[in-house]
C-alpha atoms as a PDB file:
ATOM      1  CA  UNK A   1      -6.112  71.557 205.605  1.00  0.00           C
ATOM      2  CA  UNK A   2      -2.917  72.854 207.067  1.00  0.00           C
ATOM      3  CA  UNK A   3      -2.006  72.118 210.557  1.00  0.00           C
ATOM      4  CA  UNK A   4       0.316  73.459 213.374  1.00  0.00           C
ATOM      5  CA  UNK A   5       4.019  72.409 213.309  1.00  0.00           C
ATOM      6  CA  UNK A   6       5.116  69.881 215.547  1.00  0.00           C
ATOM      7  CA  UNK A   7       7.630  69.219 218.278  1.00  0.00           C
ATOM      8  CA  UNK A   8       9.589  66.147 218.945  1.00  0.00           C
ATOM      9  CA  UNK A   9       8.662  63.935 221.422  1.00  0.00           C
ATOM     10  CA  UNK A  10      11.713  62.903 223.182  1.00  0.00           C
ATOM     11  CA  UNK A  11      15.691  63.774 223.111  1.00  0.00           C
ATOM     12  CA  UNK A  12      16.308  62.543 220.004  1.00  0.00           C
ATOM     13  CA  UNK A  13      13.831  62.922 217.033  1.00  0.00           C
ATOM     14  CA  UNK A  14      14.495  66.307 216.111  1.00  0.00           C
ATOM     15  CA  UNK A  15      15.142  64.544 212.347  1.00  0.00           C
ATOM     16  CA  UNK A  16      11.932  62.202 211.761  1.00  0.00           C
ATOM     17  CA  UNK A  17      10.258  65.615 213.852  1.00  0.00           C
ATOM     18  CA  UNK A  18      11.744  68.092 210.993  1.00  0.00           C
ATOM     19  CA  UNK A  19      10.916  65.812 208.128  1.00  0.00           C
ATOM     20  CA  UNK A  20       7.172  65.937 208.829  1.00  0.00           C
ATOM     21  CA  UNK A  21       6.782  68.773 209.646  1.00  0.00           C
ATOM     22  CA  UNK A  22       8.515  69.657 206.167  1.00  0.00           C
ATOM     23  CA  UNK A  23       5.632  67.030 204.694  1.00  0.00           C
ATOM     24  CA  UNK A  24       3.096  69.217 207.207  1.00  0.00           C
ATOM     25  CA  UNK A  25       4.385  72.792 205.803  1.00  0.00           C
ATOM     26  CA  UNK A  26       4.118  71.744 202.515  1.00  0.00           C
ATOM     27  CA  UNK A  27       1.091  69.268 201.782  1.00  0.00           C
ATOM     28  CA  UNK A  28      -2.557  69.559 202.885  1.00  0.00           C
ATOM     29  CA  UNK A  29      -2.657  66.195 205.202  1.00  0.00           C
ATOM     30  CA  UNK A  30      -5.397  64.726 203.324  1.00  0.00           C
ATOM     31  CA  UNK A  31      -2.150  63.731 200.410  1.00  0.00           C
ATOM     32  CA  UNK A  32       0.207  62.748 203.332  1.00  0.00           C
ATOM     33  CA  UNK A  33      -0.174  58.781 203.047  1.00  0.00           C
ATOM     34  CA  UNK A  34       0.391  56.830 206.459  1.00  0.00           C
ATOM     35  CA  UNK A  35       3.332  54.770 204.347  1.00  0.00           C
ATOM     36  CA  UNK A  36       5.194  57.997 203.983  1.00  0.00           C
ATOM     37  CA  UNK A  37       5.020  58.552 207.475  1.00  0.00           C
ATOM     38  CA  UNK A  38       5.934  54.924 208.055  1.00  0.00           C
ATOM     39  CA  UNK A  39       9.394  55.177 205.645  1.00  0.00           C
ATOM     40  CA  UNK A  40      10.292  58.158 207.508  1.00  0.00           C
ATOM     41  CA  UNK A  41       9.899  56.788 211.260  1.00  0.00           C
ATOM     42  CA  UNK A  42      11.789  53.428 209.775  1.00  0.00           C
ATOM     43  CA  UNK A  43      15.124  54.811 208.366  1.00  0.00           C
ATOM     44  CA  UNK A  44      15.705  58.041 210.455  1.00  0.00           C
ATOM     45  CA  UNK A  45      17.093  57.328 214.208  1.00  0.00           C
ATOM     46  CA  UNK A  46      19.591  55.007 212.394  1.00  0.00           C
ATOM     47  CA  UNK A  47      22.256  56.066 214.749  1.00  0.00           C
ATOM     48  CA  UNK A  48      23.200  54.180 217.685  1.00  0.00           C
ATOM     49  CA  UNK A  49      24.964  55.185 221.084  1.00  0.00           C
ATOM     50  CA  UNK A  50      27.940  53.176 222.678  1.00  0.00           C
ATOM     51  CA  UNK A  51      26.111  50.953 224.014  1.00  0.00           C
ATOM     52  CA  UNK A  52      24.278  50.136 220.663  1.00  0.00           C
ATOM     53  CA  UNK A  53      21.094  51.267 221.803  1.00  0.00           C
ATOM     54  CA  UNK A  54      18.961  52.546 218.491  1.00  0.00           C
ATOM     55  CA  UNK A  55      18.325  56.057 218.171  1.00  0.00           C
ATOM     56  CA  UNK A  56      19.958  57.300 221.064  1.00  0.00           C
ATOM     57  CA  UNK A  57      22.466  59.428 218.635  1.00  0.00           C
ATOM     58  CA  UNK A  58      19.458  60.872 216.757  1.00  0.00           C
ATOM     59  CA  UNK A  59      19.414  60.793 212.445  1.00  0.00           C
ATOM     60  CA  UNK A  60      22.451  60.515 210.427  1.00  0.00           C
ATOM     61  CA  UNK A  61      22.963  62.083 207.314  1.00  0.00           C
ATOM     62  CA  UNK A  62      23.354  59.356 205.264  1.00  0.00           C
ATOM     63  CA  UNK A  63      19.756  58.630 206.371  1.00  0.00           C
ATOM     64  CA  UNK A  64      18.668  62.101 205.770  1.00  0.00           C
ATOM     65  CA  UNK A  65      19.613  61.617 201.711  1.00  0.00           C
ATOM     66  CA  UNK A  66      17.838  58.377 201.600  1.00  0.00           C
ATOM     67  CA  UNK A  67      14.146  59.880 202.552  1.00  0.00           C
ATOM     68  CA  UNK A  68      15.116  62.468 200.215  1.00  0.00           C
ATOM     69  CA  UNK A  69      16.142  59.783 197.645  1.00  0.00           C
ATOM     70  CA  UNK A  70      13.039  57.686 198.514  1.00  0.00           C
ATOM     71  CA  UNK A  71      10.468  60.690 198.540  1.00  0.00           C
ATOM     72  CA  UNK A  72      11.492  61.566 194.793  1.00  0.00           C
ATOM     73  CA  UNK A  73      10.600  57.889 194.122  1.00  0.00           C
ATOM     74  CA  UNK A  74       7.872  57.810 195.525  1.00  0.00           C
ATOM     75  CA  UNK A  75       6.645  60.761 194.203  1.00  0.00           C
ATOM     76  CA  UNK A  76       6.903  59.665 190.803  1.00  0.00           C
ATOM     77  CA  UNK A  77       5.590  56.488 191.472  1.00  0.00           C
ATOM     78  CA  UNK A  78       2.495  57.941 193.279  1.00  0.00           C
ATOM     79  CA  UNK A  79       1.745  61.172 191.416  1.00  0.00           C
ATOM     80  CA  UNK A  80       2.312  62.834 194.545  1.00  0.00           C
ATOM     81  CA  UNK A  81       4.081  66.271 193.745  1.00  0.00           C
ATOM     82  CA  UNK A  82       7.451  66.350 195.585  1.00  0.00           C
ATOM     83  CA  UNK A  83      10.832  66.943 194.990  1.00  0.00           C
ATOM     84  CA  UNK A  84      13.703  66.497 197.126  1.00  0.00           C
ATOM     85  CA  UNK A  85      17.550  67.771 196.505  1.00  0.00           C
ATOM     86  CA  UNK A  86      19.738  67.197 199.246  1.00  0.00           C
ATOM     87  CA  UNK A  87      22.275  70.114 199.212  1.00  0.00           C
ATOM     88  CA  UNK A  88      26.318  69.706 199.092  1.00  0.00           C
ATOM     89  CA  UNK A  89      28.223  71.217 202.389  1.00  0.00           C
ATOM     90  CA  UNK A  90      29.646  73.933 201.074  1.00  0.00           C
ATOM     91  CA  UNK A  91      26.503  75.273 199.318  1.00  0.00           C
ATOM     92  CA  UNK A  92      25.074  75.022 203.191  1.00  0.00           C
ATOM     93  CA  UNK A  93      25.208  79.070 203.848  1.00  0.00           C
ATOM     94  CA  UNK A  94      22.521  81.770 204.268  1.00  0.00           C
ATOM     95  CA  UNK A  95      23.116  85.113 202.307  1.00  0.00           C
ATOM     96  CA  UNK A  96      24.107  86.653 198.967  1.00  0.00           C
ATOM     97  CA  UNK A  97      24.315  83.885 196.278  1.00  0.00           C
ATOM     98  CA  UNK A  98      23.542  81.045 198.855  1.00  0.00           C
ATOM     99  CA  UNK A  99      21.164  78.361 196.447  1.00  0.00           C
ATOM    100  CA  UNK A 100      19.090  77.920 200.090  1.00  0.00           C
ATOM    101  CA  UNK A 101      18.352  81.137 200.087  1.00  0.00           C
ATOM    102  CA  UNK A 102      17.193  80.579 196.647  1.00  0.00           C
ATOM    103  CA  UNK A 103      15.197  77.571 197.094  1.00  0.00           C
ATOM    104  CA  UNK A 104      13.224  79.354 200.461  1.00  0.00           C
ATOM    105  CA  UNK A 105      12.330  82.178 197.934  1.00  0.00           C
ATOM    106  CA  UNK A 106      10.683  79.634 195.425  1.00  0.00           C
ATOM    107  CA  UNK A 107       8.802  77.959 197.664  1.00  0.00           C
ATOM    108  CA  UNK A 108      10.915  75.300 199.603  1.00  0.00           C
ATOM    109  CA  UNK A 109      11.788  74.247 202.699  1.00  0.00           C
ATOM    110  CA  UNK A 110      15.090  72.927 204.304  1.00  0.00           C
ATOM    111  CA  UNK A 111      15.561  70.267 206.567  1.00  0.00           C
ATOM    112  CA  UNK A 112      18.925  71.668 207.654  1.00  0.00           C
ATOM    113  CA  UNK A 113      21.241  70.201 210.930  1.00  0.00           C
ATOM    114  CA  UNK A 114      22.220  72.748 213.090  1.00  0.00           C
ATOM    115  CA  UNK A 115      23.990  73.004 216.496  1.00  0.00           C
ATOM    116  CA  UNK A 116      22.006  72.846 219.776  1.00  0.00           C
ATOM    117  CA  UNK A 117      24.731  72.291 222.179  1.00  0.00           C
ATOM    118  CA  UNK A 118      24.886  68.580 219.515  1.00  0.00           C
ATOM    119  CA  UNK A 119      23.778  68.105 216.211  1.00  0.00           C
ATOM    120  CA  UNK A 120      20.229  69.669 215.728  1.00  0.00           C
ATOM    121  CA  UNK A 121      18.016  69.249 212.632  1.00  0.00           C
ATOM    122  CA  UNK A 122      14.919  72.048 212.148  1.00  0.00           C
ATOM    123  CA  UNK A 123      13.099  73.100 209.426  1.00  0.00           C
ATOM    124  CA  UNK A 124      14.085  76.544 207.712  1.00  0.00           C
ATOM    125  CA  UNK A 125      10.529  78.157 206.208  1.00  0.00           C
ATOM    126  CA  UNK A 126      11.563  81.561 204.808  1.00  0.00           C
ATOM    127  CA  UNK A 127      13.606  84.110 205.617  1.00  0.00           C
ATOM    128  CA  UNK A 128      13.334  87.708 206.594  1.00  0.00           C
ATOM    129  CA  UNK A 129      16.021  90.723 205.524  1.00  0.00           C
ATOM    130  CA  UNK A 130      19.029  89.100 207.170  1.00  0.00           C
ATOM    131  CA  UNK A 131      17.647  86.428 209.032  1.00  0.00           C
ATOM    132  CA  UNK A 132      16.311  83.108 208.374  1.00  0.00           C
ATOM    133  CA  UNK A 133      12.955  81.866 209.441  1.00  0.00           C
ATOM    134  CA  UNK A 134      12.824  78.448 210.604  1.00  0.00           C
ATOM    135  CA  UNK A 135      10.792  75.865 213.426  1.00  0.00           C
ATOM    136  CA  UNK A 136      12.445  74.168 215.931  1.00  0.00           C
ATOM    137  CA  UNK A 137      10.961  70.952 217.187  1.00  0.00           C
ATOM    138  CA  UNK A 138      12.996  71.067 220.729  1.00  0.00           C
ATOM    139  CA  UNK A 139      10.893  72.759 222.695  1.00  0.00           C
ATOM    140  CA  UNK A 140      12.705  74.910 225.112  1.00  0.00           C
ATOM    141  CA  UNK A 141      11.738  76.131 228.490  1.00  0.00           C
ATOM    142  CA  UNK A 142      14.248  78.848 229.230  1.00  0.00           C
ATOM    143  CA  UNK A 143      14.132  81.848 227.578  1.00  0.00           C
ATOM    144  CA  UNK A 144      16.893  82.435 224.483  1.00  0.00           C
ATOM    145  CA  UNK A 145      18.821  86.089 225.886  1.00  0.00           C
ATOM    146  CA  UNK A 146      20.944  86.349 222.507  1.00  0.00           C
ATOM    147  CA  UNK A 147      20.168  89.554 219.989  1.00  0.00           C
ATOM    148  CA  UNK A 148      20.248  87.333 217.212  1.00  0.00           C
ATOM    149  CA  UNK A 149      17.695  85.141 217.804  1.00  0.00           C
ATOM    150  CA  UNK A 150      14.310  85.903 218.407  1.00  0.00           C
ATOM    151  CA  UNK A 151      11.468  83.609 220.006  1.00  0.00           C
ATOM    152  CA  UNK A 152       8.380  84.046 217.800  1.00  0.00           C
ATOM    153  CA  UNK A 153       5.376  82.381 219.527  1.00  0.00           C
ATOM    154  CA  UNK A 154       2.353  84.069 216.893  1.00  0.00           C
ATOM    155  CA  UNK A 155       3.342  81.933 213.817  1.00  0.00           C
ATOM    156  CA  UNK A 156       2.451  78.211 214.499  1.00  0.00           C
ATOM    157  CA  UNK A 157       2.190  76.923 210.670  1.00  0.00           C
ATOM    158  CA  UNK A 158       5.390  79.218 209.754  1.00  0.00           C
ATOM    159  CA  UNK A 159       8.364  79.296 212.546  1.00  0.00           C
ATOM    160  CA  UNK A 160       8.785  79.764 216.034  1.00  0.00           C
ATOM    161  CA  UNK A 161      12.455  81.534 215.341  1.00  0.00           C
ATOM    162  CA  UNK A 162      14.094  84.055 213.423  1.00  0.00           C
ATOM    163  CA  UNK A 163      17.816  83.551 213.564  1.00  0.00           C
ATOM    164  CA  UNK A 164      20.338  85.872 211.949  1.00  0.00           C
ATOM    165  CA  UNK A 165      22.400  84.811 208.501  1.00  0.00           C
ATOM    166  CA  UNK A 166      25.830  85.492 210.370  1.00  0.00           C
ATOM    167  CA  UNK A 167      24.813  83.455 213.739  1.00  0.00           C
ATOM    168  CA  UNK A 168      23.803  80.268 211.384  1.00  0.00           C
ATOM    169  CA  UNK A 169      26.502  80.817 209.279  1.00  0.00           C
ATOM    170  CA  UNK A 170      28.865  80.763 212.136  1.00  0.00           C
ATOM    171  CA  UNK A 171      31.323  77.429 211.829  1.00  0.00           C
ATOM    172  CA  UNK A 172      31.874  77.862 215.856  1.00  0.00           C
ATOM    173  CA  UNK A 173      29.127  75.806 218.520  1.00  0.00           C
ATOM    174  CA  UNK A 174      26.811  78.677 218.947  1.00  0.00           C
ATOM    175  CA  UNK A 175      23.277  78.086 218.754  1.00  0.00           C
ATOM    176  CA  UNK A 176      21.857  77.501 215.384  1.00  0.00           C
ATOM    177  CA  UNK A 177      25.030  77.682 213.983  1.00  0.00           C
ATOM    178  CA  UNK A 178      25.415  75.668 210.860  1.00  0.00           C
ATOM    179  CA  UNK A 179      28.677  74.605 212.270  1.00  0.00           C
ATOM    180  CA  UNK A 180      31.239  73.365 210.358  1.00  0.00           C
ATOM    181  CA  UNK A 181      31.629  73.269 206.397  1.00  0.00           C
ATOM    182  CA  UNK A 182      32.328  69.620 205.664  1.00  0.00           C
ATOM    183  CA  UNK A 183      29.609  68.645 208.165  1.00  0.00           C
ATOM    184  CA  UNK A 184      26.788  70.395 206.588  1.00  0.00           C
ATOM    185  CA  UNK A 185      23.933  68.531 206.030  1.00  0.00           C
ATOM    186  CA  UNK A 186      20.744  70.356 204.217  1.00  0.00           C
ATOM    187  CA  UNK A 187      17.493  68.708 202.374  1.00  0.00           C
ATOM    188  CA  UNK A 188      15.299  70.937 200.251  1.00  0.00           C
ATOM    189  CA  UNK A 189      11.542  70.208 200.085  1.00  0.00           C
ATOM    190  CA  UNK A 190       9.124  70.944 197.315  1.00  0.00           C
ATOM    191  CA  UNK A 191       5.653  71.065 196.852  1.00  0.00           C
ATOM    192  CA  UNK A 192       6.074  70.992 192.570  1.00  0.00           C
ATOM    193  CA  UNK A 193       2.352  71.627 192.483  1.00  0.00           C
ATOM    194  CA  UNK A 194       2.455  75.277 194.318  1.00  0.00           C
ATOM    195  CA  UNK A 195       5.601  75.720 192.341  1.00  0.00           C
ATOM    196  CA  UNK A 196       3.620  75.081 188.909  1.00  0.00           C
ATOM    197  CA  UNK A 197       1.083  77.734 190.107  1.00  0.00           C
ATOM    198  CA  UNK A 198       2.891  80.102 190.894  1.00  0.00           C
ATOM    199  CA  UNK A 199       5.317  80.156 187.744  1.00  0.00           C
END
């Protein structure tokens, strides 16, 4: 049964947020086993602030390759049909050639980090033309007044923006700008069972 996507719960999680709702886009919750939920929660929010204080500095990326690392274990340990590939920096761009773009075509989705005023991680879903589809699990009050990127409020299970290739391929602080190259960070999500069905 698929369910709504989620948004983070506090100022922080956008990364333990992102990678569920990745699990949630992707798997019907009845094969979503509480110990995968678990391994997320324990390893992301890794990064501390300068006063120490856990998870005040959100998910590092380091952490982000780990889940990806331990869900392709786990997968083949478990018969459960995922596959994870996190993505080098400089393959981290939206357009012609770009191996995301690729990937959202056949079926994935991307945990990718992003800039919201700091580091950001949402989930890309699909894309659209020249724009890329993705959820956001900061949910924002004010309304976004920027041409290239739309609010979409009618897809729940789907996205909840639709951001332009050239404003998240941006390497300046914009919002939803990928930011720059050597601090990319992407992880691609399959569901190898939808995959097998529809090759």
């Amino acid at each position: 049964m698929p369910i709504p996507l989620n948004y983070q719960i506090s100022e922080y999680d956008c990364g333990p947020a992102s990678l569920l709702n990745a699990l949630s886009h992707q798997f019907d919750r009845r094969l979503i086993q509480p110990c995968v939920i678990k391994v997320i929660y324990g390893y992301t929010l890794d990064c501390c602030d300068s006063h120490r204080r856990p998870g005040q500095k959100g998910t590092s990326a380091a952490a982000l390759r780990f889940i990806g690392e331990w869900l392709n274990d786990y997968g083949a340990r478990c018969e459960f049909p995922i596959r994870c590939e996190s993505l080098a920096p400089q393959e981290i761009y939206l357009g012609e050639g770009s191996r995301l773009n690729q990937a959202l075509a056949n079926g994935a989705v991307a945990v990718t980090r992003c800039l919201l005023e700091v580091g950001h991680y949402v989930l890309l879903t699909g894309q659209q033309q020249d724009a890329a589809l993705l959820w956001d699990p900061y949910y924002l009050e004010k309304p976004i007044r920027k041409k290239t990127i739309a609010v979409v409020e009618d897809h729940p299970y789907e996205y909840n923006r639709r951001v332009a290739f050239a404003q998240m391929n941006s390497e300046g602080k914009g919002m939803y700008s990928l930011g720059p190259v050597e601090k990319r960070e992407c992880l691609l999500v399959w569901n190898t069972a939808k995959a097998q069905r529809s090759g």
